[in-house]
N, C-alpha and C. Protein backbone atom coordinates (compact mmCIF):
# COMPACT_ATOMS: atom_id res chain seq x y z
N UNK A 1 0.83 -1.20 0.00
CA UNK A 1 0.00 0.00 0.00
C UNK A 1 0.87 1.26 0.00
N UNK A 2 1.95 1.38 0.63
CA UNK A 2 2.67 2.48 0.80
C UNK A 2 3.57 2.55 -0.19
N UNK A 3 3.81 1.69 -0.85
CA UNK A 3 4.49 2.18 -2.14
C UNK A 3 3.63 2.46 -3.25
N UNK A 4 2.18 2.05 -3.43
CA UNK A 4 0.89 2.51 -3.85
C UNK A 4 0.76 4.01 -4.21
N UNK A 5 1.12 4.50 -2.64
CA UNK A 5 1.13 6.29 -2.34
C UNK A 5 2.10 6.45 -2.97
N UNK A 6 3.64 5.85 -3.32
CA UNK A 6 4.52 6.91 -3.51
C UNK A 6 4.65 6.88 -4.91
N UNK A 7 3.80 5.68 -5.67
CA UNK A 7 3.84 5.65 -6.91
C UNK A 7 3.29 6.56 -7.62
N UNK A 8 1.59 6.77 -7.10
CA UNK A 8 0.63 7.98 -7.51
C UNK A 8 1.27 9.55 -7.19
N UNK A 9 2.22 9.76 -5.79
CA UNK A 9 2.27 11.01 -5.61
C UNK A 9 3.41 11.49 -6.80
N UNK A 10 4.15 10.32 -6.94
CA UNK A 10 5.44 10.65 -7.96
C UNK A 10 4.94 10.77 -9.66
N UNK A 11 3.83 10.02 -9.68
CA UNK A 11 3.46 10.19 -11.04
C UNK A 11 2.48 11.67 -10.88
N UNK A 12 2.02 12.33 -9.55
CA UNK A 12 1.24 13.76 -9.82
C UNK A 12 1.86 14.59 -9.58
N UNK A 13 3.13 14.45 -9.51
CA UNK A 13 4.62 15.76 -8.92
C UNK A 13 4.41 15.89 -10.55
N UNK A 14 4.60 14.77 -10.91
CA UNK A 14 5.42 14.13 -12.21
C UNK A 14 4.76 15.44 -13.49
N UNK A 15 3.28 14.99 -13.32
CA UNK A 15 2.44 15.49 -14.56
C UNK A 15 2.17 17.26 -13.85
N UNK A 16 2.78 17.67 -12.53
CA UNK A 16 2.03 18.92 -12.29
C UNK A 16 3.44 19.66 -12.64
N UNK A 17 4.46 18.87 -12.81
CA UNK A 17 5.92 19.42 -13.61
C UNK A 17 5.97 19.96 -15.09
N UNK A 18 5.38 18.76 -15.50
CA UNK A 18 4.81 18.74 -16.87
C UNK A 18 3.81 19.71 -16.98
N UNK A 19 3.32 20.01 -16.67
CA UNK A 19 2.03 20.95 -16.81
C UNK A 19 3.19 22.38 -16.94
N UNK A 20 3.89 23.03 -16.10
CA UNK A 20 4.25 23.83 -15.64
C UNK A 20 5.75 23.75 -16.99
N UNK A 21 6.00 23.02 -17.32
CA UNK A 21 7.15 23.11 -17.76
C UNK A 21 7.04 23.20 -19.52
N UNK A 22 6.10 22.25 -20.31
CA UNK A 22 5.60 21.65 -21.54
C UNK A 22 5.80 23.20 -22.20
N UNK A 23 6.68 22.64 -23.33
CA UNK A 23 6.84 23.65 -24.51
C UNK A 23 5.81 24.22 -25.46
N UNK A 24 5.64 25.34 -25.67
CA UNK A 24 4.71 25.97 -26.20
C UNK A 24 4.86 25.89 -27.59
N UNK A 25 4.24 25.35 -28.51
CA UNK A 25 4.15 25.33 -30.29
C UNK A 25 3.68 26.53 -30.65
N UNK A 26 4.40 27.18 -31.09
CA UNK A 26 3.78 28.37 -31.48
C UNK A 26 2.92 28.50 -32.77
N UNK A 27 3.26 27.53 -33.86
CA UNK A 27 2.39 27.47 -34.88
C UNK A 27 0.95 26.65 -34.28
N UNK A 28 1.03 25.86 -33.10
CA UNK A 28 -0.48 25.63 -32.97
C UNK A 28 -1.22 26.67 -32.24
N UNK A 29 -0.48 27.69 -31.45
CA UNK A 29 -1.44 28.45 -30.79
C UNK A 29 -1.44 30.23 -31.21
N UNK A 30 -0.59 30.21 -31.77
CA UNK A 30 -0.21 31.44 -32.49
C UNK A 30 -0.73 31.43 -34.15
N UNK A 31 -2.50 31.22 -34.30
CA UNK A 31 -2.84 31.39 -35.23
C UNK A 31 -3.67 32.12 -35.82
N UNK A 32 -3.84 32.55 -36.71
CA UNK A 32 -4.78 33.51 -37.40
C UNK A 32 -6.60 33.14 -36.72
N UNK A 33 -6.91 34.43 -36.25
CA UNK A 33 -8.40 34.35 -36.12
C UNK A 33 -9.45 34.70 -37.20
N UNK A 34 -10.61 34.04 -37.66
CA UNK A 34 -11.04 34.10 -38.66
C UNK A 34 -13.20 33.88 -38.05
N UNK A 35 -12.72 33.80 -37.20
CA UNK A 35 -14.35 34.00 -36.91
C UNK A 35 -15.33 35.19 -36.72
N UNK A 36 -16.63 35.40 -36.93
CA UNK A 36 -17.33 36.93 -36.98
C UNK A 36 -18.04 37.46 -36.19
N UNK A 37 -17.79 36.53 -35.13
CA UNK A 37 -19.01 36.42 -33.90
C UNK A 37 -18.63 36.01 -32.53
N UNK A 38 -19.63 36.54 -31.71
CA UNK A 38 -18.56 36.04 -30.03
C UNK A 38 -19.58 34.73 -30.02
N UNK A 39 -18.44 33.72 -29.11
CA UNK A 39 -19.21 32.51 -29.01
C UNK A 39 -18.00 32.05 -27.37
N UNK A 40 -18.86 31.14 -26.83
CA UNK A 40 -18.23 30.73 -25.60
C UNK A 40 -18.62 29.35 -25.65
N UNK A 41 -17.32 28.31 -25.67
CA UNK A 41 -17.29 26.92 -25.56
C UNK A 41 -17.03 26.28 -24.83
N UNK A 42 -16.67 25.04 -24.63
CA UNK A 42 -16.11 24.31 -23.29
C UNK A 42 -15.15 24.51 -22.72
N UNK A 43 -14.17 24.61 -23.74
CA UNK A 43 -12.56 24.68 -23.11
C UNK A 43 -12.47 26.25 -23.85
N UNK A 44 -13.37 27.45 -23.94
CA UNK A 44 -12.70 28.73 -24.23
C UNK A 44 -13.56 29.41 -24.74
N UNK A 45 -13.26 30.70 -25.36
CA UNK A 45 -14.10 31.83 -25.56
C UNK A 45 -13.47 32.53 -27.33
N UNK A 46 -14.61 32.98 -26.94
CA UNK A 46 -14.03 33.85 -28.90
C UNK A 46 -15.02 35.47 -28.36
N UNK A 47 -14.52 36.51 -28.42
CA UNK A 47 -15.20 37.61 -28.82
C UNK A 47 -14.69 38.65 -29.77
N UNK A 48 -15.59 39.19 -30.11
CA UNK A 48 -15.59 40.30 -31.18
C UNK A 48 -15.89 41.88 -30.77
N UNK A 49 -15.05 42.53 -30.54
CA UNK A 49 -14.43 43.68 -30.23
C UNK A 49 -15.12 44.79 -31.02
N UNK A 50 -15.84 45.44 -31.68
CA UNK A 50 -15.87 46.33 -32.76
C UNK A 50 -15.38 47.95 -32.01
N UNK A 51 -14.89 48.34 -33.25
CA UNK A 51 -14.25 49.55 -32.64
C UNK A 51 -12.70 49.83 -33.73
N UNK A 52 -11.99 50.96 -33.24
CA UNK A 52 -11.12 51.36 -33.63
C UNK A 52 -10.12 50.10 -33.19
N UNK A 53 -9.27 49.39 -34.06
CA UNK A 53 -8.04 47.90 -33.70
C UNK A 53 -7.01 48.65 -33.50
N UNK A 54 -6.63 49.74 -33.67
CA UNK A 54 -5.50 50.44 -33.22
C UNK A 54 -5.75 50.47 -32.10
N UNK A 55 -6.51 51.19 -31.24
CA UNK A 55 -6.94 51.72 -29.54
C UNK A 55 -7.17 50.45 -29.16
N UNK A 56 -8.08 49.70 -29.62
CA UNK A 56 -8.63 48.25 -28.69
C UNK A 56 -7.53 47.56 -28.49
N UNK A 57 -6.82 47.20 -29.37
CA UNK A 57 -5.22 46.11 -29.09
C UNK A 57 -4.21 46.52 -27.87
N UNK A 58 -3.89 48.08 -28.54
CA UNK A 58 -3.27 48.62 -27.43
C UNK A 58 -3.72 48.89 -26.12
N UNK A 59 -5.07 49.25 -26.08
CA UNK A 59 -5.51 49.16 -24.40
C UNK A 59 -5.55 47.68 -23.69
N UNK A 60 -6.00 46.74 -24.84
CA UNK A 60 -6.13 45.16 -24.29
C UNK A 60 -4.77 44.76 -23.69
N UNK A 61 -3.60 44.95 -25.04
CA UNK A 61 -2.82 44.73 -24.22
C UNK A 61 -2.02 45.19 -23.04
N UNK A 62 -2.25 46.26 -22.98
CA UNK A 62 -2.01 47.21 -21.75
C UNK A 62 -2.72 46.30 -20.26
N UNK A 63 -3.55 45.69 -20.57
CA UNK A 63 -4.70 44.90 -19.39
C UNK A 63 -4.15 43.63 -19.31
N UNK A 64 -4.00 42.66 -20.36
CA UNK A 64 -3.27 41.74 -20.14
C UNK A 64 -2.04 41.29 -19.73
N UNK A 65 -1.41 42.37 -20.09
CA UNK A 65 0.08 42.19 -19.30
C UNK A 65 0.50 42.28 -18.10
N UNK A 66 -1.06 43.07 -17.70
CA UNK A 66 -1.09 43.13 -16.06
C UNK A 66 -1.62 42.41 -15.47
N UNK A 67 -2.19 41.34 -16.22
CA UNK A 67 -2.93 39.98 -15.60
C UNK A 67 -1.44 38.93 -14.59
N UNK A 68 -1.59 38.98 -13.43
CA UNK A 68 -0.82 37.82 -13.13
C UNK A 68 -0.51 37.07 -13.58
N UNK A 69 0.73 36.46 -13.97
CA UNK A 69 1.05 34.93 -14.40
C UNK A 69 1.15 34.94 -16.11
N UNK A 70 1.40 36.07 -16.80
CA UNK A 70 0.70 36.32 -17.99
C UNK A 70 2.43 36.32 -18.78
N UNK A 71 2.32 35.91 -19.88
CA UNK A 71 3.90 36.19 -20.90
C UNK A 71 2.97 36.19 -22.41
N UNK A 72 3.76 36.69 -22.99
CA UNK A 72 3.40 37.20 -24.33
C UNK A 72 4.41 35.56 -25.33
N UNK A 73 3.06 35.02 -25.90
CA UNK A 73 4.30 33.89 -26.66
C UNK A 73 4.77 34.23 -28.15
N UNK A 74 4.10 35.05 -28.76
CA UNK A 74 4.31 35.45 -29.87
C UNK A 74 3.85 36.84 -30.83
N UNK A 75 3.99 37.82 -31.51
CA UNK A 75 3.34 38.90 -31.43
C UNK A 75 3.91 39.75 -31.07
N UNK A 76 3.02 41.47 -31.22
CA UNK A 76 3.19 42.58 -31.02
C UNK A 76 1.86 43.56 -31.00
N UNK A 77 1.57 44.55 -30.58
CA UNK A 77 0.38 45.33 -30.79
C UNK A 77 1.29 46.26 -32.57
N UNK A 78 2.20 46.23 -32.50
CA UNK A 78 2.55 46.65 -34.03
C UNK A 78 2.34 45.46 -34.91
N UNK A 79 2.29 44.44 -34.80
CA UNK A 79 2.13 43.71 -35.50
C UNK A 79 0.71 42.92 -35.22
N UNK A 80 0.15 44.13 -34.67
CA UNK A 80 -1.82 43.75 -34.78
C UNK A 80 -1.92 42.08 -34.72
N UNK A 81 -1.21 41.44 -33.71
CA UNK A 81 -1.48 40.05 -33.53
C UNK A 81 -0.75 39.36 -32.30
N UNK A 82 -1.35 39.15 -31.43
CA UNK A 82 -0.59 38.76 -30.49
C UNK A 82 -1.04 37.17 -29.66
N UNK A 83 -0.74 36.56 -29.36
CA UNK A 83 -0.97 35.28 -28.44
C UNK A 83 0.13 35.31 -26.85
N UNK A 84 -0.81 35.32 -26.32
CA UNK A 84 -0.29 35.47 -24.86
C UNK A 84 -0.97 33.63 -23.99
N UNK A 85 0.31 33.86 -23.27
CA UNK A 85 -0.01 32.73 -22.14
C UNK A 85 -0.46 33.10 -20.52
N UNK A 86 -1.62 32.97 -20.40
CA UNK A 86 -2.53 32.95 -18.43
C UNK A 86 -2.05 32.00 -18.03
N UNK A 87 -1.41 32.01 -17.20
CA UNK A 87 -1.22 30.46 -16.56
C UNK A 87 -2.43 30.96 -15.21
N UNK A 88 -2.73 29.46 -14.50
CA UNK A 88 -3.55 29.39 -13.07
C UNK A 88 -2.74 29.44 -12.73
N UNK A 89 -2.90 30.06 -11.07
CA UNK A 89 -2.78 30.69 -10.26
C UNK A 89 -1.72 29.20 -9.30
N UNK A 90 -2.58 27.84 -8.75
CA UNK A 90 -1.90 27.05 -8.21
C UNK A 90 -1.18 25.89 -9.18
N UNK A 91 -1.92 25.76 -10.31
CA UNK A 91 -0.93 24.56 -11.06
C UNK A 91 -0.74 24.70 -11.42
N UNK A 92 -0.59 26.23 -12.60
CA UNK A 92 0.04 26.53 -13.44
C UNK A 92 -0.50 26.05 -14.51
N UNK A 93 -1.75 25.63 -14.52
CA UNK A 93 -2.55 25.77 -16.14
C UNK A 93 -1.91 26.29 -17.24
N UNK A 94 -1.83 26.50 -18.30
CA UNK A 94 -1.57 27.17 -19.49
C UNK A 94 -2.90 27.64 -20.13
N UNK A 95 -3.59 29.06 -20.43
CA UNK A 95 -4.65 28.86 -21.47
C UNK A 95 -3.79 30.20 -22.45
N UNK A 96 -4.38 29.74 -23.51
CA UNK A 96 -3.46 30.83 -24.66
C UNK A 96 -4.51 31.72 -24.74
N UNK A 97 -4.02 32.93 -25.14
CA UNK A 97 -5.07 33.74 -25.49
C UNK A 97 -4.38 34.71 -26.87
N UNK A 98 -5.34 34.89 -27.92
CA UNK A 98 -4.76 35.42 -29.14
C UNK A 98 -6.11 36.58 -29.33
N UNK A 99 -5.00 37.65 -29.74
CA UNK A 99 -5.52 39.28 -30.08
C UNK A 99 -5.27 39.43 -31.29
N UNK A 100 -6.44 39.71 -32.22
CA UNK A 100 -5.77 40.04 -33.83
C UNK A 100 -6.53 41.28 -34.07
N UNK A 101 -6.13 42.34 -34.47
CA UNK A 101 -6.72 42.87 -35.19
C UNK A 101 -7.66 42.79 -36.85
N UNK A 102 -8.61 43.33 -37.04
CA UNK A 102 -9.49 43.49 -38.25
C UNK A 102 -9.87 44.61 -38.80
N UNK A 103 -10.31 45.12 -39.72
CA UNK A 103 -10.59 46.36 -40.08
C UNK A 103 -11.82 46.86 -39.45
N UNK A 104 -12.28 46.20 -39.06
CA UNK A 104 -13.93 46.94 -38.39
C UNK A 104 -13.54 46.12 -36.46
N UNK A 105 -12.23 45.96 -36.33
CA UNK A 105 -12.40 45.74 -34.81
C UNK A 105 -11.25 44.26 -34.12
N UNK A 106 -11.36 44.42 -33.18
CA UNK A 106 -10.31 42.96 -32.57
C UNK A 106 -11.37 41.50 -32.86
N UNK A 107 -10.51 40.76 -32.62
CA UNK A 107 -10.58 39.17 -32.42
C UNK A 107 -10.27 38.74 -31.35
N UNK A 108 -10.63 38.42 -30.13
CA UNK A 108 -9.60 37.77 -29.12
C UNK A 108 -10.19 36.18 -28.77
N UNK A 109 -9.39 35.40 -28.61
CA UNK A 109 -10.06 34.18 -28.42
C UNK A 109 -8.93 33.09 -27.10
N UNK A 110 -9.86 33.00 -26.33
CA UNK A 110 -8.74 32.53 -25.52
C UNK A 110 -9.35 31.03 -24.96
N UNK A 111 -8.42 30.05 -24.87
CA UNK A 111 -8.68 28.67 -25.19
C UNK A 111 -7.60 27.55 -23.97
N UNK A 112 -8.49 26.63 -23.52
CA UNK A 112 -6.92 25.89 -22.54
C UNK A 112 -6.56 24.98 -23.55
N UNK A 113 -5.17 24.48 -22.69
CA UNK A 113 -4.04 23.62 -23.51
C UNK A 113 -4.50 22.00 -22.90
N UNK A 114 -4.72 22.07 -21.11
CA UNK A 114 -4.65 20.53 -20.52
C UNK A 114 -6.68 20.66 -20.48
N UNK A 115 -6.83 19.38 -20.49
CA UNK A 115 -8.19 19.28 -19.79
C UNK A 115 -9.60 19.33 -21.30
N UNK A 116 -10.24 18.95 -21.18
CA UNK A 116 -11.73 19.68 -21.72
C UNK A 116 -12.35 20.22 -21.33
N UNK A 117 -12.65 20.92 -19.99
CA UNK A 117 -13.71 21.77 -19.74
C UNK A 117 -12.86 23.07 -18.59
N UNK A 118 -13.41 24.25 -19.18
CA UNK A 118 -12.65 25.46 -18.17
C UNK A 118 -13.62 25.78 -17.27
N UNK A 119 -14.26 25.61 -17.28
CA UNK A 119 -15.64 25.86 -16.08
C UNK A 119 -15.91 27.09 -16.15
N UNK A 120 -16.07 27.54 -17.60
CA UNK A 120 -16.40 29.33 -17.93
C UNK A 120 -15.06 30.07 -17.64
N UNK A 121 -13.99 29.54 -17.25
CA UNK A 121 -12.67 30.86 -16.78
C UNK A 121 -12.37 31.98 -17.99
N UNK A 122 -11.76 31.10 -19.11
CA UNK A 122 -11.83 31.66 -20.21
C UNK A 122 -12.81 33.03 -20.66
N UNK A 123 -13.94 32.63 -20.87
CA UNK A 123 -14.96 33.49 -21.01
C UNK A 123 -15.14 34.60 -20.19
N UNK A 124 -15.23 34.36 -18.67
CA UNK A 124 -14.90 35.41 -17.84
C UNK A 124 -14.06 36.40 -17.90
N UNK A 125 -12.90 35.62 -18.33
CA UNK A 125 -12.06 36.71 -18.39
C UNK A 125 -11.76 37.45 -19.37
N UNK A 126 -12.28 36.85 -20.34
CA UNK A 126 -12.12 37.93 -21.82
C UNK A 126 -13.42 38.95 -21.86
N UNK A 127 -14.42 38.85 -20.65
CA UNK A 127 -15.55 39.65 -20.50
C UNK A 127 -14.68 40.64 -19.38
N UNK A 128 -14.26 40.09 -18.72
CA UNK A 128 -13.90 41.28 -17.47
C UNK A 128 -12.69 42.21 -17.96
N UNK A 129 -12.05 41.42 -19.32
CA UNK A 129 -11.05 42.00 -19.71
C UNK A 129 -11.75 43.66 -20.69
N UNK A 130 -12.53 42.78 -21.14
CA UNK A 130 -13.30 43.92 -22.15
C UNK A 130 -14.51 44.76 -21.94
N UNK A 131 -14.63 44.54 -20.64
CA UNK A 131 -15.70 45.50 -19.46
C UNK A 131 -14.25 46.04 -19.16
N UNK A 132 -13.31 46.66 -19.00
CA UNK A 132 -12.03 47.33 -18.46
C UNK A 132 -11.81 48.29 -19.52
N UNK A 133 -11.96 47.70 -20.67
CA UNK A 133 -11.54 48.83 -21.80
C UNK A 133 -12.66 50.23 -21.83
């Protein structure tokens, strides 16, 4: 039994390492947004911004960078496209989140990496992000 425990605790050190450590693909999460509409799914969120993409990018990202736990994986607000990493707070989740600009307004869509279901986090926060602007 007690080597039972040290098998499970070593294999959840193991995967909460992994979680915290796992290399970021930037061609899978650093990709073009192409949708026209806000929509909120299991594992993430999509909204649609309308407005000036010059001001909206730059204030967004001005907000996100001040999000705790937050790094920029690819991108620029000059280069009207950005994908940033939220990590959680205790395990260090990963959810990506990508800012594109459009001619009539932003794209932001932010999505997790482990798991299928965010329990609305995602969504929340791209609402509380864009109730700030």
């Amino acid at each position: 039994m007690r080597m039972w425990i040290w098998i499970i605790g070593t294999l959840i050190i193991g995967l909460m390492i992994y979680i915290r450590v796992a290399p970021s693909d930037v061609s899978r999460w650093h990709v073009p947004l192409s949708f026209e509409e806000s929509t909120t799914e299991i594992g993430g969120a999509r909204r649609v911004i309308a407005g000036d993409p010059n001001t909206i990018i730059a204030r967004l990202d001005t907000i996100i960078r001040a999000e705790p736990r937050t790094t920029v994986l690819m991108g620029s607000v000059s280069d009207g496209w950005i994908t940033y990493i939220v990590r959680t707070k205790w395990m260090g989740f990963p959810d990506y989140v990508t800012v594109q600009s459009k001619s009539d307004g932003v794209r932001i869509h932010s999505r997790l990496r482990f798991g299928r279901s965010d329990i609305g986090v995602n969504a929340a926060r791209l609402d509380r992000w864009i109730t700030g602007l």
